[in-house]
N, C-alpha and C. Protein backbone atom coordinates (compact mmCIF):
# COMPACT_ATOMS: atom_id res chain seq x y z
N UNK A 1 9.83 11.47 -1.02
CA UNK A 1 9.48 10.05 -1.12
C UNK A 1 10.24 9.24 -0.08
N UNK A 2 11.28 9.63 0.19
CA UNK A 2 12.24 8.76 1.28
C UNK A 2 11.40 8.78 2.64
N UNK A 3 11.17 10.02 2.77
CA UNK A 3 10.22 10.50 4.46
C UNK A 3 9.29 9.74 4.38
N UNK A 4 8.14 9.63 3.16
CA UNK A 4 7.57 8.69 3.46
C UNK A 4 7.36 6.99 3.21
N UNK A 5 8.57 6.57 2.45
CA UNK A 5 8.59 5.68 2.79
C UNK A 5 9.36 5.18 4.02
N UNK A 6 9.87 6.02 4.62
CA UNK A 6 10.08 5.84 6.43
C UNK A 6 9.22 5.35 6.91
N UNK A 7 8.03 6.46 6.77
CA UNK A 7 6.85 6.83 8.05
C UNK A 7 6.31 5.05 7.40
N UNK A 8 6.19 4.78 6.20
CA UNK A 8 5.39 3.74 5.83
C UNK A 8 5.83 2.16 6.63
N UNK A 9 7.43 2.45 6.97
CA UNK A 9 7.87 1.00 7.09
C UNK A 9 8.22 0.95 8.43
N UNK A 10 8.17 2.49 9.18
CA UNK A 10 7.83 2.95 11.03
C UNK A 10 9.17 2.59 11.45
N UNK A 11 10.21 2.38 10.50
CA UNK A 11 11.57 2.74 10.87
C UNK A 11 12.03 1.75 12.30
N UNK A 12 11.01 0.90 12.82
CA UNK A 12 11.82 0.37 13.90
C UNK A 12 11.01 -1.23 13.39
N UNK A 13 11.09 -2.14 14.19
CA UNK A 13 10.64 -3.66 14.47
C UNK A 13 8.98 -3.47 14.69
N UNK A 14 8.20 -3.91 14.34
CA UNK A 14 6.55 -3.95 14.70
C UNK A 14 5.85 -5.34 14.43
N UNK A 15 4.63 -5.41 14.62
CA UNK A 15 3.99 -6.12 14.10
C UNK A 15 2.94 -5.70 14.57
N UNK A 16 2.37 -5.49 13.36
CA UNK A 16 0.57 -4.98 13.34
C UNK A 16 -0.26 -6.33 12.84
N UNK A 17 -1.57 -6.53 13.13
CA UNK A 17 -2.58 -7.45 13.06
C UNK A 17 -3.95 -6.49 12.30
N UNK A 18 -4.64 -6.96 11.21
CA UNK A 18 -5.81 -5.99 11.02
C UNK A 18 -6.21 -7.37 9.42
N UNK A 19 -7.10 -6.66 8.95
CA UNK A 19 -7.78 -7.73 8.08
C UNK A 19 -8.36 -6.54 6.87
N UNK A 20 -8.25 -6.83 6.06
CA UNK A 20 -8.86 -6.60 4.52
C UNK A 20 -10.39 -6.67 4.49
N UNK A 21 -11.28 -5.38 4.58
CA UNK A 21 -12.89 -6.03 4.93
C UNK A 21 -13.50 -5.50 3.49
N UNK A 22 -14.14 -6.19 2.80
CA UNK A 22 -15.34 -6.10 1.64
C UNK A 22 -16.40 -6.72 2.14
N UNK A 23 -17.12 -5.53 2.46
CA UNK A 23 -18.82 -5.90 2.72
C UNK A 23 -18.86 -6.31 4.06
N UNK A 24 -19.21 -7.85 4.18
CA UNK A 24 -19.81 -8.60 5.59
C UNK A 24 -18.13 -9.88 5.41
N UNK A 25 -17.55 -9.71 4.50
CA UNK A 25 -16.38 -10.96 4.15
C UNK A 25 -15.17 -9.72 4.72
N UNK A 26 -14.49 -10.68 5.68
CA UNK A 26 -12.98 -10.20 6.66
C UNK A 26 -11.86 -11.31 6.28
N UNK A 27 -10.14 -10.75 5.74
CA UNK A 27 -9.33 -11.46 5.48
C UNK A 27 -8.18 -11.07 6.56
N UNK A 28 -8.11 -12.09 7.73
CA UNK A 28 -7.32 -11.48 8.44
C UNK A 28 -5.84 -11.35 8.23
N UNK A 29 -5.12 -10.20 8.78
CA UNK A 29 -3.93 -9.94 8.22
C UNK A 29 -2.88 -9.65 8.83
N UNK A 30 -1.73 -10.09 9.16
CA UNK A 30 -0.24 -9.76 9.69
C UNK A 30 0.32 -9.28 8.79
N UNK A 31 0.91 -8.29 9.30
CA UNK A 31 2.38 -7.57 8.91
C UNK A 31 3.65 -6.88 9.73
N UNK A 32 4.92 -8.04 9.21
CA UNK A 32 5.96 -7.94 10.30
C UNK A 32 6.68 -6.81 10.14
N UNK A 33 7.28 -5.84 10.47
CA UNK A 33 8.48 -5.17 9.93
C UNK A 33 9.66 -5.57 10.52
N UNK A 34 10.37 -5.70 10.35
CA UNK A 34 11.38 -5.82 10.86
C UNK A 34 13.06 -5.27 9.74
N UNK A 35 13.17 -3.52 10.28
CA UNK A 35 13.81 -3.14 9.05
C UNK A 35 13.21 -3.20 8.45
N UNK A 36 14.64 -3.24 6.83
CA UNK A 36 14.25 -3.39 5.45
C UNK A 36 13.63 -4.87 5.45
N UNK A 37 13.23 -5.37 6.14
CA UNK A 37 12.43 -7.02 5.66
C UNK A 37 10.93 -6.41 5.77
N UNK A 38 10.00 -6.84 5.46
CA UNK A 38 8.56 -6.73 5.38
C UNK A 38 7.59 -7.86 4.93
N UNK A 39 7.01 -8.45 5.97
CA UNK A 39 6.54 -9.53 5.34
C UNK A 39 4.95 -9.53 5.75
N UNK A 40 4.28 -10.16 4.79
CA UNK A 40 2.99 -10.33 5.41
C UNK A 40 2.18 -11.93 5.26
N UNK A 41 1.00 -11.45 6.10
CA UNK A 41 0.70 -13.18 6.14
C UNK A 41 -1.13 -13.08 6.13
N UNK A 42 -1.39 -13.92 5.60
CA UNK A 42 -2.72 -13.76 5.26
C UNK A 42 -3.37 -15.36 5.81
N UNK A 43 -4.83 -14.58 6.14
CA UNK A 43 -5.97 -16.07 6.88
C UNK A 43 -4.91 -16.85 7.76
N UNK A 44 -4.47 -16.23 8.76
CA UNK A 44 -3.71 -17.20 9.79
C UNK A 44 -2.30 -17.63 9.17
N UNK A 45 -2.02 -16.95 8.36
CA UNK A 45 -0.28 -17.59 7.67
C UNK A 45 -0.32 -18.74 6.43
N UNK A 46 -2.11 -18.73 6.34
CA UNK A 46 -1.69 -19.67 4.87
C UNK A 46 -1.25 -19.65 3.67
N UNK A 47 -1.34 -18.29 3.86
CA UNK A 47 -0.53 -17.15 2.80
C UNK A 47 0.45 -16.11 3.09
N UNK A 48 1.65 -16.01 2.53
CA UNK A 48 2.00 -14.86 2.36
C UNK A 48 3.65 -14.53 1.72
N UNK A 49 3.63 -12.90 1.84
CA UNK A 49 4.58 -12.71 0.79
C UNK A 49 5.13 -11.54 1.74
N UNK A 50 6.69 -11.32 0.98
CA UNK A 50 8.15 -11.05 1.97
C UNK A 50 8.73 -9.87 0.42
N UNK A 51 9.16 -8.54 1.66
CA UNK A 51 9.10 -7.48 0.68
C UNK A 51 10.87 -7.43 1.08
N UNK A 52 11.75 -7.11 0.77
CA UNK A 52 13.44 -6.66 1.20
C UNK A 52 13.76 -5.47 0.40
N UNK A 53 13.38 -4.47 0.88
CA UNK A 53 13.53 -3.04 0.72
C UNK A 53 15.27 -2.40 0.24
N UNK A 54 15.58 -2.18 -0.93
CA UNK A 54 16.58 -1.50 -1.05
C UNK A 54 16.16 0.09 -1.58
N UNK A 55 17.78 0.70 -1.45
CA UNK A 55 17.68 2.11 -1.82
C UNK A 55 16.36 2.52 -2.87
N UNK A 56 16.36 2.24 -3.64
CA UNK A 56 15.02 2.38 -4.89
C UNK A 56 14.59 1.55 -5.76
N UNK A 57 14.47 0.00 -4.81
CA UNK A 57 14.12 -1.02 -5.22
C UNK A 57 13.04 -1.98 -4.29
N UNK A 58 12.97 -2.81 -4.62
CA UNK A 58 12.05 -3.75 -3.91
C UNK A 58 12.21 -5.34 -4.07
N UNK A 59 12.74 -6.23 -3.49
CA UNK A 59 12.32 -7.50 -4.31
C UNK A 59 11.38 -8.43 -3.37
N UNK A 60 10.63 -9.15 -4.12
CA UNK A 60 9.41 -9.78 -3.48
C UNK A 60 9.53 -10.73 -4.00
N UNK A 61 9.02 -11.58 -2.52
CA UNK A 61 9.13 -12.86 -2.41
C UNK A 61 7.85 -13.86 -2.08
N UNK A 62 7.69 -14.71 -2.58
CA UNK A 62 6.00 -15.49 -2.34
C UNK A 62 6.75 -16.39 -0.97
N UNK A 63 6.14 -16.76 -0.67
CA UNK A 63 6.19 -17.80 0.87
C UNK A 63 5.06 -18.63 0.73
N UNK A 64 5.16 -19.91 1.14
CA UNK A 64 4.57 -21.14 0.80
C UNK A 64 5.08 -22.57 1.17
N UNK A 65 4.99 -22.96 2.09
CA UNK A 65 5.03 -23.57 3.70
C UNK A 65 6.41 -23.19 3.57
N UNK A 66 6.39 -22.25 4.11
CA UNK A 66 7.86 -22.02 4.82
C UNK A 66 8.94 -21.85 3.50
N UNK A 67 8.68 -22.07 2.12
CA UNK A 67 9.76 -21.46 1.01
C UNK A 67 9.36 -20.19 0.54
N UNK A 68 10.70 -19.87 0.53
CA UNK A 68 10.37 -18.08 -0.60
C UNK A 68 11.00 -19.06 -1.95
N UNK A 69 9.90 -17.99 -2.72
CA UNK A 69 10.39 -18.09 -4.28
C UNK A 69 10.18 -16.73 -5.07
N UNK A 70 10.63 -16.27 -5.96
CA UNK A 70 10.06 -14.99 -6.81
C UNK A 70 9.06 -15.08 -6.87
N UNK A 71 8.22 -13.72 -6.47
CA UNK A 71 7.28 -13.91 -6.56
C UNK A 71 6.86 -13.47 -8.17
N UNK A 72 5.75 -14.40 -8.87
CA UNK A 72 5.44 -14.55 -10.10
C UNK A 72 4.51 -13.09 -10.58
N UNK A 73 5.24 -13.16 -11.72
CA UNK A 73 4.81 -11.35 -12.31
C UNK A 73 3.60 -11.60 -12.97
N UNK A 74 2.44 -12.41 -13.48
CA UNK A 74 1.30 -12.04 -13.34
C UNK A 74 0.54 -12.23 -12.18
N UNK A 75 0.75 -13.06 -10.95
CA UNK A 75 0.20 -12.49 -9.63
C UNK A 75 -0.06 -11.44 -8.93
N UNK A 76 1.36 -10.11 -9.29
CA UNK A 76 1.30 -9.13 -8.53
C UNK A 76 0.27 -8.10 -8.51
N UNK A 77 -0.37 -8.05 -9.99
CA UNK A 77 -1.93 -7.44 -10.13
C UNK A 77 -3.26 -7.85 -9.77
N UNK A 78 -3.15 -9.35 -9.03
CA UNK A 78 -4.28 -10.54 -9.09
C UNK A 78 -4.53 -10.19 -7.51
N UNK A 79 -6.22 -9.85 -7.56
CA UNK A 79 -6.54 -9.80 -5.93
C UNK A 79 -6.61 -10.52 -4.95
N UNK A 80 -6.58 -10.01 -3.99
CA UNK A 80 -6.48 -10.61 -2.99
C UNK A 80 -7.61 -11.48 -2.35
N UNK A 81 -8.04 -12.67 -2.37
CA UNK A 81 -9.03 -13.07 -1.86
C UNK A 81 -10.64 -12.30 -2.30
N UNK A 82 -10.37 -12.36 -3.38
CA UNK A 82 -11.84 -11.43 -4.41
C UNK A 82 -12.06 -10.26 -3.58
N UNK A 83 -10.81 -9.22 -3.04
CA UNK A 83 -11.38 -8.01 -2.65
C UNK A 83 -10.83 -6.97 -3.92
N UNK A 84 -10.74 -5.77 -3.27
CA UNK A 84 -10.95 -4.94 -4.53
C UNK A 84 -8.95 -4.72 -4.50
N UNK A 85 -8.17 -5.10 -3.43
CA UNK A 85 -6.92 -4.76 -2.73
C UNK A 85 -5.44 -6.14 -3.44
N UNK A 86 -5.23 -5.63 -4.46
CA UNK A 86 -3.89 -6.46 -4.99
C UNK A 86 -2.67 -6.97 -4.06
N UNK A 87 -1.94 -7.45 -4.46
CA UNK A 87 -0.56 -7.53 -3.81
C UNK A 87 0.53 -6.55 -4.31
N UNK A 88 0.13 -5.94 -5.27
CA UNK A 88 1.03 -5.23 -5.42
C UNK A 88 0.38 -3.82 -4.62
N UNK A 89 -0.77 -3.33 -4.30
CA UNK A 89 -1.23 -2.41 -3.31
C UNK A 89 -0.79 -2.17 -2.24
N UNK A 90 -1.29 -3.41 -1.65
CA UNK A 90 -0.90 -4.23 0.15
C UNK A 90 1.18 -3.58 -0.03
N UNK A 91 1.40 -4.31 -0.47
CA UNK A 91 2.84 -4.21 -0.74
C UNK A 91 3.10 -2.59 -1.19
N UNK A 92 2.52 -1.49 -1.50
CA UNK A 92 2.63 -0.42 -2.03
C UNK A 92 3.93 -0.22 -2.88
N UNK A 93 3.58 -1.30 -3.58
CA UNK A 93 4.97 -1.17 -4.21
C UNK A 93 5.79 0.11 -5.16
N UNK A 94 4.89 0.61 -5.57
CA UNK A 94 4.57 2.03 -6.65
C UNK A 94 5.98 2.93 -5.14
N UNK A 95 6.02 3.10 -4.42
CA UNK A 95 6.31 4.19 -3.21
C UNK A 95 8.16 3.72 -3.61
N UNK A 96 8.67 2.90 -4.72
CA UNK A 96 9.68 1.98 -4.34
C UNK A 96 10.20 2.36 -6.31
N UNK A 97 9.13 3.05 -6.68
CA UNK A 97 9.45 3.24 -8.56
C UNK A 97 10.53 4.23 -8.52
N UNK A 98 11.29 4.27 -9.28
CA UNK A 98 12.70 5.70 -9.65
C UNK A 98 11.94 6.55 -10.02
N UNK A 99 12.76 7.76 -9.79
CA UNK A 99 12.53 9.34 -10.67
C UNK A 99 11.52 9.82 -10.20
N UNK A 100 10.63 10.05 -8.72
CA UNK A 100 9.74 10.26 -8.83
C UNK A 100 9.79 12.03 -8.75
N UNK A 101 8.35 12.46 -9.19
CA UNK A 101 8.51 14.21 -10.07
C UNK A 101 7.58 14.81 -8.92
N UNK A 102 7.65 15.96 -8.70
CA UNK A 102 7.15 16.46 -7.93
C UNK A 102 5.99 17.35 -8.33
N UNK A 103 4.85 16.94 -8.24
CA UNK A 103 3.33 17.53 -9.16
C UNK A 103 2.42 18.34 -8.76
N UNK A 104 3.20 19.14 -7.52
CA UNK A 104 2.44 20.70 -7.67
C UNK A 104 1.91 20.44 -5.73
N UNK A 105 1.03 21.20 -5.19
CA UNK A 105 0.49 21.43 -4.53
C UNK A 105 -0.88 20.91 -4.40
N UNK A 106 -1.86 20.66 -3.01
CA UNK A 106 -2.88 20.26 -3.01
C UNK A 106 -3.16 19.69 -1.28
N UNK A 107 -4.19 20.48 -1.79
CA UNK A 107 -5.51 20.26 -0.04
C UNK A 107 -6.11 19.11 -0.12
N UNK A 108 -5.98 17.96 0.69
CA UNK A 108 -6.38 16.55 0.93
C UNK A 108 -7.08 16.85 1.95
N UNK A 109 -8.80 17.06 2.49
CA UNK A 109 -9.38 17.11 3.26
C UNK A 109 -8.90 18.61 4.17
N UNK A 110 -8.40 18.42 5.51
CA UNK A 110 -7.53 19.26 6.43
C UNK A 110 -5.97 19.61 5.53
N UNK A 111 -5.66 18.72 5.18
CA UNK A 111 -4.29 18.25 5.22
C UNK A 111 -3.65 19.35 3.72
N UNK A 112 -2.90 19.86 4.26
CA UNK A 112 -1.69 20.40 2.84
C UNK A 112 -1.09 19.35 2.81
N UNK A 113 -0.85 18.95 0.93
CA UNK A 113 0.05 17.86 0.57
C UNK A 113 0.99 18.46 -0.28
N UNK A 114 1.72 17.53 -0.80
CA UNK A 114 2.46 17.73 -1.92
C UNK A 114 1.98 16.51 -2.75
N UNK A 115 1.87 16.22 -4.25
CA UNK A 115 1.74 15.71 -5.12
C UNK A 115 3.08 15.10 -5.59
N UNK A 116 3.09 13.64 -5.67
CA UNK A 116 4.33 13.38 -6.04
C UNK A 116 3.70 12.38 -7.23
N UNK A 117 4.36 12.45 -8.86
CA UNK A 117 3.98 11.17 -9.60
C UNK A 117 5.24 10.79 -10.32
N UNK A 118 4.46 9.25 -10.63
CA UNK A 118 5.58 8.06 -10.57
C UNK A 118 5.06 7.39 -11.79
N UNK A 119 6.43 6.97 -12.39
CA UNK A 119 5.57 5.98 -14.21
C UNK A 119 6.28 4.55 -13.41
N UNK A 120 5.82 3.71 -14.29
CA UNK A 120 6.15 2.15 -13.78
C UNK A 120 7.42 2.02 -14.36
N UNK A 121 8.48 1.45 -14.10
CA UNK A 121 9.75 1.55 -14.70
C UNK A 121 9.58 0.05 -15.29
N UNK A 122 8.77 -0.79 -14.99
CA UNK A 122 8.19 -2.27 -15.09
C UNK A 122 7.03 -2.64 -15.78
N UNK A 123 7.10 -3.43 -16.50
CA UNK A 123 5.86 -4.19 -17.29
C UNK A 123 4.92 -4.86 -16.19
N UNK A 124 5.30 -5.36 -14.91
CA UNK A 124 4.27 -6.22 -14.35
C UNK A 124 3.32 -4.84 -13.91
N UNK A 125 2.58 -5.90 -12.93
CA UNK A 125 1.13 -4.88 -11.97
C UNK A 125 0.18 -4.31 -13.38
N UNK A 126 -0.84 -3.57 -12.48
CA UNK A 126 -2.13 -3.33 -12.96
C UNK A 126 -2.13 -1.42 -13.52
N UNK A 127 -0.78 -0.58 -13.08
CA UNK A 127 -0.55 0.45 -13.19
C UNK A 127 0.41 1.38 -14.08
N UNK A 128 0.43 1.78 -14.83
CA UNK A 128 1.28 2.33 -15.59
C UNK A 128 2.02 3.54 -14.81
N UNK A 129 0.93 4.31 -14.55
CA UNK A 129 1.83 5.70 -13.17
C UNK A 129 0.18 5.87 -12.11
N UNK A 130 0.90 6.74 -11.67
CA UNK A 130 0.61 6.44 -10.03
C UNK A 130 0.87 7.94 -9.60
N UNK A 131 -0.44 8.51 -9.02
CA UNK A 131 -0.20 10.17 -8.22
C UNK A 131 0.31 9.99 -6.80
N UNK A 132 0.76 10.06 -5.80
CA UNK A 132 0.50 10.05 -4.26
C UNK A 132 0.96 11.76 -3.77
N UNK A 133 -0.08 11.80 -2.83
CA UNK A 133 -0.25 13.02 -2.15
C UNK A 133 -0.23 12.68 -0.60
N UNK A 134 1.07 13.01 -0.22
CA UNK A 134 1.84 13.27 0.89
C UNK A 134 1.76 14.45 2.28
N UNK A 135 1.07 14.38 3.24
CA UNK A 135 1.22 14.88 3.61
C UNK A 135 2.10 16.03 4.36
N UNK A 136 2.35 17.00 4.33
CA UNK A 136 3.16 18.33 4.64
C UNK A 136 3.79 17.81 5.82
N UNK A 137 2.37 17.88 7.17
CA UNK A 137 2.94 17.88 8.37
C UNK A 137 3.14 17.01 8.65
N UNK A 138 3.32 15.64 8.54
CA UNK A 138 3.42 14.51 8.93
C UNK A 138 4.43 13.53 7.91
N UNK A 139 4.54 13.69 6.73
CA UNK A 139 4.93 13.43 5.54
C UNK A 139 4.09 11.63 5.87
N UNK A 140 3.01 11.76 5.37
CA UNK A 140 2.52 10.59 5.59
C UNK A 140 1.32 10.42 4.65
N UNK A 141 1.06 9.61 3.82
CA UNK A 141 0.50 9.41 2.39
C UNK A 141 -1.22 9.56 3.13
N UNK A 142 -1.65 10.37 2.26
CA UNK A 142 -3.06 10.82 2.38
C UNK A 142 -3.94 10.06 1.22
N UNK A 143 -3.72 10.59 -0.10
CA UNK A 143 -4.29 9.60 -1.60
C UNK A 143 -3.39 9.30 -2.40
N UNK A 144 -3.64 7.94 -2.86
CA UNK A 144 -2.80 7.66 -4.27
C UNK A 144 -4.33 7.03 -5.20
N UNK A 145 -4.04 7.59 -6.46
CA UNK A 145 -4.55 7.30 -7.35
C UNK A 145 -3.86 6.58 -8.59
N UNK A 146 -4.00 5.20 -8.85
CA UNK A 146 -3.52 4.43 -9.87
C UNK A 146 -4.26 4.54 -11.18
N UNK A 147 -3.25 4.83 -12.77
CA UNK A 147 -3.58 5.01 -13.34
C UNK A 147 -3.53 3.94 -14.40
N UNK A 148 -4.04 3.58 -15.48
CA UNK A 148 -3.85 2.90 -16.53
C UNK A 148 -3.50 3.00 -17.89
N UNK A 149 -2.68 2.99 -18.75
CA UNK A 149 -2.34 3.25 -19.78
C UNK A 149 -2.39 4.23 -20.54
N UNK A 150 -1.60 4.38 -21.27
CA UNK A 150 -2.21 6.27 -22.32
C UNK A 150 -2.26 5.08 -23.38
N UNK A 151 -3.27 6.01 -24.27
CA UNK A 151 -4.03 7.51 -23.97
C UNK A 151 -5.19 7.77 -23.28
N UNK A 152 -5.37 6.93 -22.33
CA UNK A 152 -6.79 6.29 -22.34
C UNK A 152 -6.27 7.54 -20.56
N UNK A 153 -5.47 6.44 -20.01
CA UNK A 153 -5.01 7.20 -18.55
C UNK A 153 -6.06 7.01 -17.86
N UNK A 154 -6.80 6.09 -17.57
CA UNK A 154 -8.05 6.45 -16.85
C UNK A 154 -7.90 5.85 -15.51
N UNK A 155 -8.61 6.56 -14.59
CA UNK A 155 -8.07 5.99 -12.82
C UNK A 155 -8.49 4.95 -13.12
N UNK A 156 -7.79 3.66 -11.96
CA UNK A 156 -7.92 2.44 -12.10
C UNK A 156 -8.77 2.11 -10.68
N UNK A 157 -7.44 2.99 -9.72
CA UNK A 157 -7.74 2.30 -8.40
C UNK A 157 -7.15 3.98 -7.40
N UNK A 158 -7.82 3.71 -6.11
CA UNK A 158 -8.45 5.55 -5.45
C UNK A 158 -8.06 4.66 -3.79
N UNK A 159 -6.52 4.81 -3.12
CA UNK A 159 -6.62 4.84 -2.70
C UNK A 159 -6.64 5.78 -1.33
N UNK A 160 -7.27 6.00 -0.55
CA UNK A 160 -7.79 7.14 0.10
C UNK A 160 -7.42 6.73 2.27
N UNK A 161 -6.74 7.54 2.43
CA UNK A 161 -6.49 7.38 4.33
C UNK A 161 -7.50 8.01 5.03
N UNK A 162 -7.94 6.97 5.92
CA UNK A 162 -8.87 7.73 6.45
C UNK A 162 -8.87 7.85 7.78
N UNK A 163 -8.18 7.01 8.95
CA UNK A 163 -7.54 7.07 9.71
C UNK A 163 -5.99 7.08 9.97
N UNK A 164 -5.64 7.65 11.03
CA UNK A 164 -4.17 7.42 10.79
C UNK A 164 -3.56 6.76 13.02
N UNK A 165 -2.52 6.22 12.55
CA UNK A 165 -2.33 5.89 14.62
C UNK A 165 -0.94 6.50 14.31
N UNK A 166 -0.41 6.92 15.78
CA UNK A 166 0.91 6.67 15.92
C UNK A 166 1.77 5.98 16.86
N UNK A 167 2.84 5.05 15.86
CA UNK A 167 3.22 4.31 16.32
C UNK A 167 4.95 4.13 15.87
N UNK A 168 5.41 4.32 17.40
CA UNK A 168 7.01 4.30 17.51
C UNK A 168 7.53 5.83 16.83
N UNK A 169 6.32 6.70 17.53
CA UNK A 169 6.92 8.15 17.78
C UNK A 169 6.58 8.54 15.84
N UNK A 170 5.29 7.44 15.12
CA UNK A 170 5.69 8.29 13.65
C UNK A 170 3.91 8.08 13.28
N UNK A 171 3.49 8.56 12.33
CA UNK A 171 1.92 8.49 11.96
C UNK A 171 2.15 7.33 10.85
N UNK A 172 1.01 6.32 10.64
CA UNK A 172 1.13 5.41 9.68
C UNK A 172 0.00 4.90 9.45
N UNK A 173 -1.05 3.92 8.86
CA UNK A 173 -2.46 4.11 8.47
C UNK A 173 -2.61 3.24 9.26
N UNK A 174 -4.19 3.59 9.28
CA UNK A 174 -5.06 2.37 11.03
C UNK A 174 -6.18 2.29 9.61
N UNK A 175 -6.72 2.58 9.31
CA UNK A 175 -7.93 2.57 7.74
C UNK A 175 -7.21 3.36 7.02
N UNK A 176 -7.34 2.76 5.49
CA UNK A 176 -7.21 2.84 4.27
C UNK A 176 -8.54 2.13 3.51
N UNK A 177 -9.34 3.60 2.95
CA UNK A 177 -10.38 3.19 1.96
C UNK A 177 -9.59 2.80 0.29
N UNK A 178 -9.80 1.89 -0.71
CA UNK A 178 -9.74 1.38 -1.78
C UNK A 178 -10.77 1.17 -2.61
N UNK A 179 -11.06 2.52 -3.09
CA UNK A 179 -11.92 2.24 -4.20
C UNK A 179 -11.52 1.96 -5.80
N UNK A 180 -11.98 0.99 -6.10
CA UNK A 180 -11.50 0.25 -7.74
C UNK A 180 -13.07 0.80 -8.44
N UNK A 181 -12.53 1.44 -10.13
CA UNK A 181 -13.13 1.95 -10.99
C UNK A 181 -13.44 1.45 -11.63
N UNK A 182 -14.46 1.34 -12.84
CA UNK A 182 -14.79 0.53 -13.95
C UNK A 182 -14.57 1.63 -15.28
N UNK A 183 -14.96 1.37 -16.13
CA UNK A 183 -14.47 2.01 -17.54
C UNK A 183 -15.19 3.06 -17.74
N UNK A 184 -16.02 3.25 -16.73
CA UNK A 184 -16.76 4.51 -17.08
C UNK A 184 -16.44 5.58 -16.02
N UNK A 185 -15.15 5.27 -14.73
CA UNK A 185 -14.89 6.12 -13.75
C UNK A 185 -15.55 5.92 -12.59
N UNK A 186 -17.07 4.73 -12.84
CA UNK A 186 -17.73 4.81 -11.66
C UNK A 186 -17.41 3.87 -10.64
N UNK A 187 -17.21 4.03 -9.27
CA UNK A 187 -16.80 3.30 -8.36
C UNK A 187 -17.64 1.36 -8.52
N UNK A 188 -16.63 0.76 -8.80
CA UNK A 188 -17.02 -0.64 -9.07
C UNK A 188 -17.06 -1.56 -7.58
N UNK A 189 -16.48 -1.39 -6.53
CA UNK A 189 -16.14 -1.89 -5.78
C UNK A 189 -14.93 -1.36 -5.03
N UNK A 190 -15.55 -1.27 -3.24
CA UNK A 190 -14.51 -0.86 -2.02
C UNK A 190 -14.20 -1.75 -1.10
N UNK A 191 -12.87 -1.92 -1.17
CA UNK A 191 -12.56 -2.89 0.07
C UNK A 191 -11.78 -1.51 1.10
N UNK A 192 -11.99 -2.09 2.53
CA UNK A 192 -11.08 -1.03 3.51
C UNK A 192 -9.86 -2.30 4.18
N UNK A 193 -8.60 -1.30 4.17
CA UNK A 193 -7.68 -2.25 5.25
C UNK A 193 -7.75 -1.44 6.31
N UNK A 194 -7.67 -2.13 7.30
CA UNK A 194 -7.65 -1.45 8.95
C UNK A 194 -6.96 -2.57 9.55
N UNK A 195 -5.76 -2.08 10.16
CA UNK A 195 -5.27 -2.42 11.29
C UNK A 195 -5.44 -1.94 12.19
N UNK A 196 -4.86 -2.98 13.31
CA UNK A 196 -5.50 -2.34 15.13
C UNK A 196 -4.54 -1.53 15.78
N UNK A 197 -4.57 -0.80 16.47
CA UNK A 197 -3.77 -0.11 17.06
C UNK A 197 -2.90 -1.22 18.27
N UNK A 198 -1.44 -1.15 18.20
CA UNK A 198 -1.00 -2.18 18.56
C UNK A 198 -0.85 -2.00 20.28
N UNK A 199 -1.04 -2.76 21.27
CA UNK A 199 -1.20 -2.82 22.51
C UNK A 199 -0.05 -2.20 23.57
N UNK A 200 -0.12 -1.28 24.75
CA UNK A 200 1.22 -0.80 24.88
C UNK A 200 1.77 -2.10 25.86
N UNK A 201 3.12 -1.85 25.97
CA UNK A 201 3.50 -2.50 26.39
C UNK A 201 3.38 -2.51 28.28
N UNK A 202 3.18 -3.67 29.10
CA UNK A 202 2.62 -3.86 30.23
C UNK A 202 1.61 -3.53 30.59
N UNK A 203 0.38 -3.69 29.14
CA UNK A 203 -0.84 -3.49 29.74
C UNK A 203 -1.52 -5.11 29.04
């Protein structure tokens, strides 16, 4: 889990640009890294929210002209601009839960993974536990599947990599498919995030 939450946060300074797409509707999107800070900004900066990464923690912050405040614990399950993609997703916050168990083996497309699952140590968000399958050679998240409550346990939310770039010598997602379930398992609605591959430098 550490490797990939490396590969996830690209271990150096960045800033990627890409947008949240459902259907023919685009939410454009920044995300800074800088270190353990992580912030993002939504529709041109009229929105957004600030992640400060510790050892096996997370705290998040709302932004709103220019103030941070806690960010409020029934928001973190509430979508994003009516796509299918939360803030607590975007934020992958689940990658940041204690104790995580190590759940066997598994072929993701090409890819050998490892299975890693995680229970919510927290009452907020939309997830009780959470599978992610990690890639071998890259240690770089292939699927996570969000689950919902026992006894019921039923997938909630399928998220799936479907491109990957590399950037600052590490692999990290360029598309991410998000498919959200309804009560019967059947796909209710897909939003994709895609960011752009970021420009080299002196061109």
């Amino acid at each position: 889990m550490e490797s990939v939450r490396q590969v996830t946060v690209l271990q150096k300074e960045q800033t990627l640009t890409g947008v949240l797409r459902k259907g023919a509707k685009k939410v454009p999107l920044n995300l800074f890294l800088r270190g353990k800070d992580i912030q993002f900004t939504l529709n041109g900066g009229a929105e957004g929210f600030h992640l400060r990464l510790k050892e096996n923690d997370q705290e998040f912050w709302d932004i709103n002209n220019g103030k941070a405040k806690r960010f409020l614990a029934n928001k973190i399950g509430a979508s994003i601009a009516g796509t299918d993609v939360t803030y607590e997703d975007l934020a992958l916050k689940f990658l940041y839960w204690p104790n995580p168990q190590h759940a066997g083996a598994q072929k993701i497309g090409f890819e050998n993974c490892w299975r890693i699952h995680v229970v919510n140590p927290e009452k907020t968000g939309s997830y009780r536990e959470v599978s992610i399958w990690v890639t071998k050679k890259h240690r770089a998240l292939a699927r996570v599947v969000g689950y919902g409550p026992k006894p019921g346990r039923r997938p909630m939310k399928q998220f799936e990599i479907i491109d990957v770039m590399k950037v600052n010598g590490v692999f990290t997602v360029e598309t991410m498919k998000v498919s959200r379930f309804d009560q019967e398992r059947r796909v209710e609605g897909i939003t994709y995030l895609e960011f752009n591959k970021p420009k080299r430098r002196g061109r």
